[in-house]
N, C-alpha and C. Protein backbone atom coordinates (compact mmCIF):
# COMPACT_ATOMS: atom_id res chain seq x y z
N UNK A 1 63.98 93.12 102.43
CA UNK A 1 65.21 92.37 102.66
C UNK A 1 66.38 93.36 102.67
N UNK A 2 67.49 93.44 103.53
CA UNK A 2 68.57 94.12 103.62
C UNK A 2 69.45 94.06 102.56
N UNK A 3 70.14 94.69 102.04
CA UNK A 3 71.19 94.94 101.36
C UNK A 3 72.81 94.84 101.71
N UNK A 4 73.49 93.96 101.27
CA UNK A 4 74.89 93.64 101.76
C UNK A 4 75.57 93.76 100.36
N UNK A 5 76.53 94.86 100.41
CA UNK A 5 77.69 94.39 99.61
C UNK A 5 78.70 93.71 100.29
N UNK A 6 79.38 92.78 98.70
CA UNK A 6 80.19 91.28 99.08
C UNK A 6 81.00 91.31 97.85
N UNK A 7 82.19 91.21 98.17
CA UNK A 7 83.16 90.96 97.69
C UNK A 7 82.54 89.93 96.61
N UNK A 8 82.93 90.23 95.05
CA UNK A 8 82.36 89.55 94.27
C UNK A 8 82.94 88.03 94.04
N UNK A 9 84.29 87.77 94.65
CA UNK A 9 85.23 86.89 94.79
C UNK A 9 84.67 85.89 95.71
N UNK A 10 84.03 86.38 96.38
CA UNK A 10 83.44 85.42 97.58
C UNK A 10 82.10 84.66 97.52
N UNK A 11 81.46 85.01 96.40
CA UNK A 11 80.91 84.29 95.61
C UNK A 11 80.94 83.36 94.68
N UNK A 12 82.18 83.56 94.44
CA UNK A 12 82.65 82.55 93.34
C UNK A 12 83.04 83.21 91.90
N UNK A 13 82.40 84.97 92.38
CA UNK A 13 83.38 85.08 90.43
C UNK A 13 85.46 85.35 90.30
N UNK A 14 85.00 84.23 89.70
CA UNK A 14 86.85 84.55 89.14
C UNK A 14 86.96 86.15 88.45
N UNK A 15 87.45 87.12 89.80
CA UNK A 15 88.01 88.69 89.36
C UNK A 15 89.25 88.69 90.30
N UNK A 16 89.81 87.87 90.74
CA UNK A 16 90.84 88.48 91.61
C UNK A 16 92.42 88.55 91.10
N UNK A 17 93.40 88.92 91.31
CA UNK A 17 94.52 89.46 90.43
C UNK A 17 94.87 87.81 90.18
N UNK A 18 95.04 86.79 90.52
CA UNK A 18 95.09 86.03 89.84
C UNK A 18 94.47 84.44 89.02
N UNK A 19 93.28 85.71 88.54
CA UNK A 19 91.80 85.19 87.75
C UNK A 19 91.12 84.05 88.26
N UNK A 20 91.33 83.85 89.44
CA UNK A 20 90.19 82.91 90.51
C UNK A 20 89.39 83.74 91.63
N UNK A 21 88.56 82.67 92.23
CA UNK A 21 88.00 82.92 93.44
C UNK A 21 87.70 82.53 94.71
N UNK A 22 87.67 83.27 95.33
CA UNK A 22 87.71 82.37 96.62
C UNK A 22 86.18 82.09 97.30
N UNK A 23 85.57 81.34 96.57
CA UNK A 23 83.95 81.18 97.42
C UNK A 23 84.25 80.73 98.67
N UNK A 24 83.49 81.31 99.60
CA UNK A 24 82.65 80.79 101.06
C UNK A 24 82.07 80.30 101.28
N UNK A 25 82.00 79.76 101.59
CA UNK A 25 80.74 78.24 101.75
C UNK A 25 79.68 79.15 102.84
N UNK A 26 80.16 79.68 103.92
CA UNK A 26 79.35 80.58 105.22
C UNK A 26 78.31 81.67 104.22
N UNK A 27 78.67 81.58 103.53
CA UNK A 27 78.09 83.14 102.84
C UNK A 27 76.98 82.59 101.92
N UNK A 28 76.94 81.80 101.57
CA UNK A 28 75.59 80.64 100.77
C UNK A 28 74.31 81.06 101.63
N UNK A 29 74.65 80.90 103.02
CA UNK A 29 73.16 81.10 104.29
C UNK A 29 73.43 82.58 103.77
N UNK A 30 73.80 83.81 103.85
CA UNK A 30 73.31 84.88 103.81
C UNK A 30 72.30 85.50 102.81
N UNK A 31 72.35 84.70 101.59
CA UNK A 31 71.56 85.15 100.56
C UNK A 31 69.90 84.77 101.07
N UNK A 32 69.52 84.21 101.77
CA UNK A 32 68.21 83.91 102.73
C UNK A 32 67.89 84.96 103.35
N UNK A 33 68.64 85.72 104.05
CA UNK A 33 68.26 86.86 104.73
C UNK A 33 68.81 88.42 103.76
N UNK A 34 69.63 88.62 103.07
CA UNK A 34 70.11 89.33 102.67
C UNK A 34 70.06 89.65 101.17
N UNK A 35 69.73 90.44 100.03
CA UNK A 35 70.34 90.92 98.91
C UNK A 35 71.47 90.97 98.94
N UNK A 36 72.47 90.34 97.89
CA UNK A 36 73.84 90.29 98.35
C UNK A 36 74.34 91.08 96.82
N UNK A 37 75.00 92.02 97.08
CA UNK A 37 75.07 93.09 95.99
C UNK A 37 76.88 92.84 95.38
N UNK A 38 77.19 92.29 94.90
CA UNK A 38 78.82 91.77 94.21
C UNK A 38 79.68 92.70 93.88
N UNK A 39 80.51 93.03 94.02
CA UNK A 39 81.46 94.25 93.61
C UNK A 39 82.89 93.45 93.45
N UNK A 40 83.47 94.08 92.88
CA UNK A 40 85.32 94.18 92.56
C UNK A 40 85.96 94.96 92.53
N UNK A 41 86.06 96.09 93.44
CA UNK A 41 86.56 97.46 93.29
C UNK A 41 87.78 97.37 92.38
N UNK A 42 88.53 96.08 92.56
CA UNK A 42 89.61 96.45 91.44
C UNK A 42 89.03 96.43 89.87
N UNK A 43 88.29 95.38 89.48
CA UNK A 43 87.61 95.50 88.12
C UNK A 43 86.77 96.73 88.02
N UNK A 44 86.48 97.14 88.69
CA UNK A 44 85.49 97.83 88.96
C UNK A 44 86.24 99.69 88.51
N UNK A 45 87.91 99.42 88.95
CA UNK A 45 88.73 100.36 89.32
C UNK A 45 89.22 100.64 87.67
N UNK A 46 88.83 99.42 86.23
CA UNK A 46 89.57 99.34 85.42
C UNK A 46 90.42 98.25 85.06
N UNK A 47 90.96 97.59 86.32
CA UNK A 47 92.32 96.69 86.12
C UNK A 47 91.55 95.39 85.52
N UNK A 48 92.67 94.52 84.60
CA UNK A 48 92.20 93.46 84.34
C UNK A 48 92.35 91.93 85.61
N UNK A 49 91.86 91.19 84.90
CA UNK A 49 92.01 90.02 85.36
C UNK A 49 92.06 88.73 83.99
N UNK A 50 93.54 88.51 84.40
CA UNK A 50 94.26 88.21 85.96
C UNK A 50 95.09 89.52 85.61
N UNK A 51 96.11 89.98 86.79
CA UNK A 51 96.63 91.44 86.79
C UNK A 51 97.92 90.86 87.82
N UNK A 52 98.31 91.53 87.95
CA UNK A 52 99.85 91.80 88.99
C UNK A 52 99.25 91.64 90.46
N UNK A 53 99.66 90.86 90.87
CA UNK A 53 99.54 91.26 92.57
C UNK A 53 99.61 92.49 92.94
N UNK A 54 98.75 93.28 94.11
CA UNK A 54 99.53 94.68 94.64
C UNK A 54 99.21 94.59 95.19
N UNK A 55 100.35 95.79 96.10
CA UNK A 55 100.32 95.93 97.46
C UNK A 55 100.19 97.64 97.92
N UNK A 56 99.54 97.50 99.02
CA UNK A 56 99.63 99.06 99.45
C UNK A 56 101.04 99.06 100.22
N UNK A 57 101.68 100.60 99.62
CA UNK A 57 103.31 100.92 100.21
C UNK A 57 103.61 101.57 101.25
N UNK A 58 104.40 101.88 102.09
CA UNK A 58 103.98 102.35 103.42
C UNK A 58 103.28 104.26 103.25
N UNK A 59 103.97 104.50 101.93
CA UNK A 59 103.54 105.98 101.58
C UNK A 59 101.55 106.28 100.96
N UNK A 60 101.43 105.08 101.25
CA UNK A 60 99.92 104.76 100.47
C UNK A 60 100.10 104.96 99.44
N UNK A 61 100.62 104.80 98.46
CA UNK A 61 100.09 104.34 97.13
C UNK A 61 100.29 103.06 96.94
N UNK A 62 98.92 102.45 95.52
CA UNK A 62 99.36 100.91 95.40
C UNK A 62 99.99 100.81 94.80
N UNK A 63 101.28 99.61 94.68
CA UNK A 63 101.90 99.39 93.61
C UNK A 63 102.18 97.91 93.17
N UNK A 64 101.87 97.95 91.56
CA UNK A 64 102.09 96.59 91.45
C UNK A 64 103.44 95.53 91.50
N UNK A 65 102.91 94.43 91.60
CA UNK A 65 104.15 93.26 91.47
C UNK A 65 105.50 93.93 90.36
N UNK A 66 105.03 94.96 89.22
CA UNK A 66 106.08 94.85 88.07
C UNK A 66 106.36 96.64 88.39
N UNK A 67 105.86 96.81 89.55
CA UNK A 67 106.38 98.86 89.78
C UNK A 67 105.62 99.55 89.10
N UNK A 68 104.22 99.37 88.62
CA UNK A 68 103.46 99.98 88.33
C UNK A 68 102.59 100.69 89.30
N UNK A 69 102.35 102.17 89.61
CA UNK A 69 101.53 102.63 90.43
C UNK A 69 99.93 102.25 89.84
N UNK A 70 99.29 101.65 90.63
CA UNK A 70 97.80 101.66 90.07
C UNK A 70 97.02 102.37 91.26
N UNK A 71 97.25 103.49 91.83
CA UNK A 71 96.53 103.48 93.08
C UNK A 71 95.21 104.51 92.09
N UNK A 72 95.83 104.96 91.18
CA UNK A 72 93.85 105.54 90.95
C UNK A 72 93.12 104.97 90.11
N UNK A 73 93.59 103.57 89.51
CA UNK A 73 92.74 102.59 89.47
C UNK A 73 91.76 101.44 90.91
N UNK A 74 92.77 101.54 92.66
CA UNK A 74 92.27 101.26 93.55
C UNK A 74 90.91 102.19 94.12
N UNK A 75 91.58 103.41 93.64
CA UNK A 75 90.73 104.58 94.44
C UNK A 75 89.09 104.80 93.52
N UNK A 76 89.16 104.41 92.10
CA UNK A 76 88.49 104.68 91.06
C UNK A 76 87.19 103.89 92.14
N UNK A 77 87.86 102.52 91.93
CA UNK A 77 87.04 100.93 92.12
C UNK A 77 86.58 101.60 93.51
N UNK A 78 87.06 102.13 94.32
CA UNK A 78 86.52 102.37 95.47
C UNK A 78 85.02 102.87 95.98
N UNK A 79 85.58 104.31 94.87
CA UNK A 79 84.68 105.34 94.80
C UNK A 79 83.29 104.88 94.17
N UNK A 80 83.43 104.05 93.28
CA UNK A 80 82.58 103.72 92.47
C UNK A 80 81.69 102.15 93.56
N UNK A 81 82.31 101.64 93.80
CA UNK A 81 81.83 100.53 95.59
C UNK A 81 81.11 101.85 96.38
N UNK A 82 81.67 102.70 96.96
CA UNK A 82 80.80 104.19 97.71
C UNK A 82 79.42 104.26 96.95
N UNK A 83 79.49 104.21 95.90
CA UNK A 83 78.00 105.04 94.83
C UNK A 83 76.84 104.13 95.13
N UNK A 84 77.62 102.69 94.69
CA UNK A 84 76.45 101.86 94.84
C UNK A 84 76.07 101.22 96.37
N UNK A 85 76.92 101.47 96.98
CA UNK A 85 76.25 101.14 98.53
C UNK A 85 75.55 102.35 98.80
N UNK A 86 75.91 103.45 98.83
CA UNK A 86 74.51 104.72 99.28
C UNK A 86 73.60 104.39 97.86
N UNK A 87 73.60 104.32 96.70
CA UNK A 87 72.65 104.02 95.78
C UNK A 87 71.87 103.01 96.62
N UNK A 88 72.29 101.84 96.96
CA UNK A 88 71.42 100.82 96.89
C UNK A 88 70.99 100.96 98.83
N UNK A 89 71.68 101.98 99.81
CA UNK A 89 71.20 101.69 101.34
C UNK A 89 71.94 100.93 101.26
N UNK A 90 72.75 100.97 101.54
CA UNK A 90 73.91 99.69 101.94
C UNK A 90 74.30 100.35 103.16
N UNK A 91 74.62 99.67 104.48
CA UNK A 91 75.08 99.74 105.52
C UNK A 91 76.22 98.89 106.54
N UNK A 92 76.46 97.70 105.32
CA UNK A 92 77.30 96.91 105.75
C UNK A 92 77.45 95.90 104.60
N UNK A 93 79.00 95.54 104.67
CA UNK A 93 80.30 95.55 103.74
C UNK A 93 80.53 94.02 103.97
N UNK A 94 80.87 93.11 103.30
CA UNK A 94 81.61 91.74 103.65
C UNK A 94 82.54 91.09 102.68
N UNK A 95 84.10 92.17 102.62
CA UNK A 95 84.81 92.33 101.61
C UNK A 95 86.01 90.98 101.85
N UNK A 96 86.77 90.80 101.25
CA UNK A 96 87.45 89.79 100.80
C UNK A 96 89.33 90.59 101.99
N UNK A 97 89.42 89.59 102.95
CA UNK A 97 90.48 89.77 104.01
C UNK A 97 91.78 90.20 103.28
N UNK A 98 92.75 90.86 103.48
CA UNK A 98 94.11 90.69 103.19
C UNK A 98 94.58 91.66 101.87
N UNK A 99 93.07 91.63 100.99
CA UNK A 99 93.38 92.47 100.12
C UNK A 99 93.53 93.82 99.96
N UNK A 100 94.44 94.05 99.03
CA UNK A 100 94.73 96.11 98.61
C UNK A 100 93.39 96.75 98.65
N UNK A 101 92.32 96.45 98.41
CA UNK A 101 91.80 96.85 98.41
C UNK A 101 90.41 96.67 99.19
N UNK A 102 90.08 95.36 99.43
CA UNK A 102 89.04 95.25 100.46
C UNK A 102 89.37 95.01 101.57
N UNK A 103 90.36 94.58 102.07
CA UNK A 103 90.99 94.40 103.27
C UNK A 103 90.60 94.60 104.54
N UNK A 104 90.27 94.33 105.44
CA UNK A 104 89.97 95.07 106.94
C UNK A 104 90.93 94.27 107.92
N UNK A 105 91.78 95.17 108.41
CA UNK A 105 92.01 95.12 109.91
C UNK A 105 93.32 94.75 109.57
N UNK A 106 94.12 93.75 108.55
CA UNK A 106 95.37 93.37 108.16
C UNK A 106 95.48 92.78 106.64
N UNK A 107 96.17 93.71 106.07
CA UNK A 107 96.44 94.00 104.71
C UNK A 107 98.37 93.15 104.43
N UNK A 108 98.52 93.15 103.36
CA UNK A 108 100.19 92.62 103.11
C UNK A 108 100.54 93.80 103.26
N UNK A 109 101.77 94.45 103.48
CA UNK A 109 102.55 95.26 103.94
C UNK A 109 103.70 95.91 102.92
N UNK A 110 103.27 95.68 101.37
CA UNK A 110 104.03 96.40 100.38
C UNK A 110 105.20 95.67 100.13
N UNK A 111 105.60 94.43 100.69
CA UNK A 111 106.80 94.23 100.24
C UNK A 111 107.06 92.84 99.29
N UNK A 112 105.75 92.23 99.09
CA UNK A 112 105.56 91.32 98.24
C UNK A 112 106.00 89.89 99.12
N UNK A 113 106.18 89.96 100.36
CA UNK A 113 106.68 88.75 100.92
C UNK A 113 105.39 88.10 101.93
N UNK A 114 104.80 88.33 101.59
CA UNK A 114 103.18 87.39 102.07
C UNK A 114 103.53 87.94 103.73
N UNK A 115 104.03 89.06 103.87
CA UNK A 115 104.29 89.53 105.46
C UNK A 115 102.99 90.44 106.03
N UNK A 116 101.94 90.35 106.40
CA UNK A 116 100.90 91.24 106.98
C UNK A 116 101.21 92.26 107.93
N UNK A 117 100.29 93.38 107.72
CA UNK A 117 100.50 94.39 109.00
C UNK A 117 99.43 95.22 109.09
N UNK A 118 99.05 95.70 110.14
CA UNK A 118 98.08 96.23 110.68
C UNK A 118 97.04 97.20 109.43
N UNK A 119 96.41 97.27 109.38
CA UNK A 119 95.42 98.76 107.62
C UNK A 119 94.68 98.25 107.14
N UNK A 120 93.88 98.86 106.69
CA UNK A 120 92.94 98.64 105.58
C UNK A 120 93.17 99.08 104.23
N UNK A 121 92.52 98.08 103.14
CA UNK A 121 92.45 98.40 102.08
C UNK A 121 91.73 99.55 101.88
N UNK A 122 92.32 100.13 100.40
CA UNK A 122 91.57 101.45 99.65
C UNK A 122 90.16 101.20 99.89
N UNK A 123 89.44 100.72 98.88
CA UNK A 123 87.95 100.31 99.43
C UNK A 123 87.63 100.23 101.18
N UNK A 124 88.03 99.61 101.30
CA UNK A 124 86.98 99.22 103.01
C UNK A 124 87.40 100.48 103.74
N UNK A 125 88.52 100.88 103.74
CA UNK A 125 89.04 102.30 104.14
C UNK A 125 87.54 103.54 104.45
N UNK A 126 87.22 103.20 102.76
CA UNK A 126 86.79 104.26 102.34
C UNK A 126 85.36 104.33 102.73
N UNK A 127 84.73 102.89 102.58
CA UNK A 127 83.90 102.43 102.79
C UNK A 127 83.08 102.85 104.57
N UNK A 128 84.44 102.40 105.20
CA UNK A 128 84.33 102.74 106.56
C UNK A 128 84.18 103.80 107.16
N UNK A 129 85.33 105.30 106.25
CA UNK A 129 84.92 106.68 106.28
C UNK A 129 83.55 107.01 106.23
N UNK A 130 82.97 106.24 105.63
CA UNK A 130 81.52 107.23 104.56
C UNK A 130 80.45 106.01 105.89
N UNK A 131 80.87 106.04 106.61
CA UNK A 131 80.00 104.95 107.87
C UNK A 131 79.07 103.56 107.39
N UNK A 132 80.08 102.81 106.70
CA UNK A 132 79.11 102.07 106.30
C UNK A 132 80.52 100.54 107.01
N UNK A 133 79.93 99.54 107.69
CA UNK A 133 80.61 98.70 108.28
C UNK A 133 80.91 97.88 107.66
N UNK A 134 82.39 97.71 108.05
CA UNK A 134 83.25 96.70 106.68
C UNK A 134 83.52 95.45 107.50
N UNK A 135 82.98 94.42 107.15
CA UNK A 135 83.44 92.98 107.82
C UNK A 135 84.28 92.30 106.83
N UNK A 136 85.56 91.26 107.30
CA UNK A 136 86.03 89.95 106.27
C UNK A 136 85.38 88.91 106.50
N UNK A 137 85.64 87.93 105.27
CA UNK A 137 84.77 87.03 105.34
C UNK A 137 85.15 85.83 106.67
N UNK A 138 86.50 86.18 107.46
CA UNK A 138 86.22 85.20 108.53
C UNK A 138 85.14 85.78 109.75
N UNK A 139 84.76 86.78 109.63
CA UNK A 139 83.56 87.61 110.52
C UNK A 139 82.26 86.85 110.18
N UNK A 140 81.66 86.33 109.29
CA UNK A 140 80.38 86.08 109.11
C UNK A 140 79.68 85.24 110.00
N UNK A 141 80.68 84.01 110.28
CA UNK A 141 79.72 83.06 111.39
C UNK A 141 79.56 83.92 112.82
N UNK A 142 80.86 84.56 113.30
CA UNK A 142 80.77 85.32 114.47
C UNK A 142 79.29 86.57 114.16
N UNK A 143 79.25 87.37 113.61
CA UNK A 143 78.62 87.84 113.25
C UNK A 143 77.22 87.71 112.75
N UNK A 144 77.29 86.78 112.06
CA UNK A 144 75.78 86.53 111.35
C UNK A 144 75.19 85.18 112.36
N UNK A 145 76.34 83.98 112.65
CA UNK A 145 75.58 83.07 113.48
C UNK A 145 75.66 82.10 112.22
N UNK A 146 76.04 80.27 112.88
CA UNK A 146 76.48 79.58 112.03
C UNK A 146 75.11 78.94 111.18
N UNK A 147 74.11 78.99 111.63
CA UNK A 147 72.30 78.13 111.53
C UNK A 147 71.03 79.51 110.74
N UNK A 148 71.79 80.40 112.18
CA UNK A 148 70.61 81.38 112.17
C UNK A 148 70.81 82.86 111.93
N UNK A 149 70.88 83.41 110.35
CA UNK A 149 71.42 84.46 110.42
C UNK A 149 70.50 85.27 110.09
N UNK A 150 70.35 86.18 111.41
CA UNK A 150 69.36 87.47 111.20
C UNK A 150 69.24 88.75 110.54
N UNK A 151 68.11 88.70 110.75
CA UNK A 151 68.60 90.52 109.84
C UNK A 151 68.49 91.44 110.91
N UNK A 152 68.34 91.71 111.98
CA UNK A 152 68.25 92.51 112.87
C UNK A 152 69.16 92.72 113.64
C-alpha cells in the first residue's frame, strides 16, 4: 500500500493555531488505497495549540499575530515532515490549503487581513524542493477521483 502524508488537521486532529480541525470528508476514501501518515509541522515545529495565527512576511520570515518571529519553529516542523516522508517513501503530500506552513499555490500574505497571494508554505515549500508532490485538500477528488481512487 502507498504512503501519503496528510495534514494531520484533515483528519480531524484538533492541532491547528486555533485548536480545531478541519476534517475532509474526500479524504475518508483515501485510507482504502493509501497509508495515510498525519503530520503538523507546526506542532511538530514545537508551537502550541491553540497558538497565534501566522503569517509568512514578504521578507520570509513567519510572524505571529502578537510580532513574534516563529519562523524556526516553521522550519523545525518542516524539516522534521522531510525525515519522515523519505523515512517512510513518501512521494506525495496532501497538506492543509492557505496555511504558513502547508500551503500550496496561495498562502495569506503577512498582513493578517484574510488577503491571499501567490507561495507556498514553509513545509510544502520544502517538501516540494526535496521532490516529493505537495497537493491541498481541494486537489483530492480532481486527483484521486470522486468513487475510484487509485494507486497508480
Amino acid at each position: 500500500m502507498k504512503k501519503l502524508i496528510i495534514s494531520a488537521c484533515l483528519l480531524g486532529e484538533s492541532c491547528r493555531y486555533d485548536g480545531k480541525s478541519k476534517p475532509c470528508e474526500a479524504i475518508e476514501e483515501l485510507k482504502k488505497n493509501y497509508h495515510l501518515i498525519p503530520v503538523c509541522p507546526e506542532c511538530m515545529g514545537g508551537l502550541p495549540t491553540p497558538r497565534p495565527p501566522a503569517e509568512i512576511q514578504a521578507d520570509g520570515r513567519v510572524v505571529n499575530r502578537e510580532g513574534r518571529d516563529v519562523t524556526a519553529n516553521y522550519r523545525a516542523g518542516a524539516e522534521a515532515t522531510l525525515e519522515i516522508a523519505r523515512r517512510e517513501g513518501c512521494t506525495l503530500a496532501l497538506l492543509k490549503e492557505k496555511s504558513p506552513s502547508c500551503g500550496k499555490g496561495r498562502i495569506y500574505d503577512g498582513s493578517f487581513t484574510g488577503t491571499l497571494t501567490d507561495g507556498n508554505g514553509i513545509c510544502a515549500a520544502l517538501l516540494t524542493e526535496n521532490g516529493i508532490e505537495v497537493l491541498g485538500e481541494s486537489e483530492v477528488e480532481k486527483t484521486f477521483g470522486r468513487f475510484s481512487l487509485k494507486t497508480s
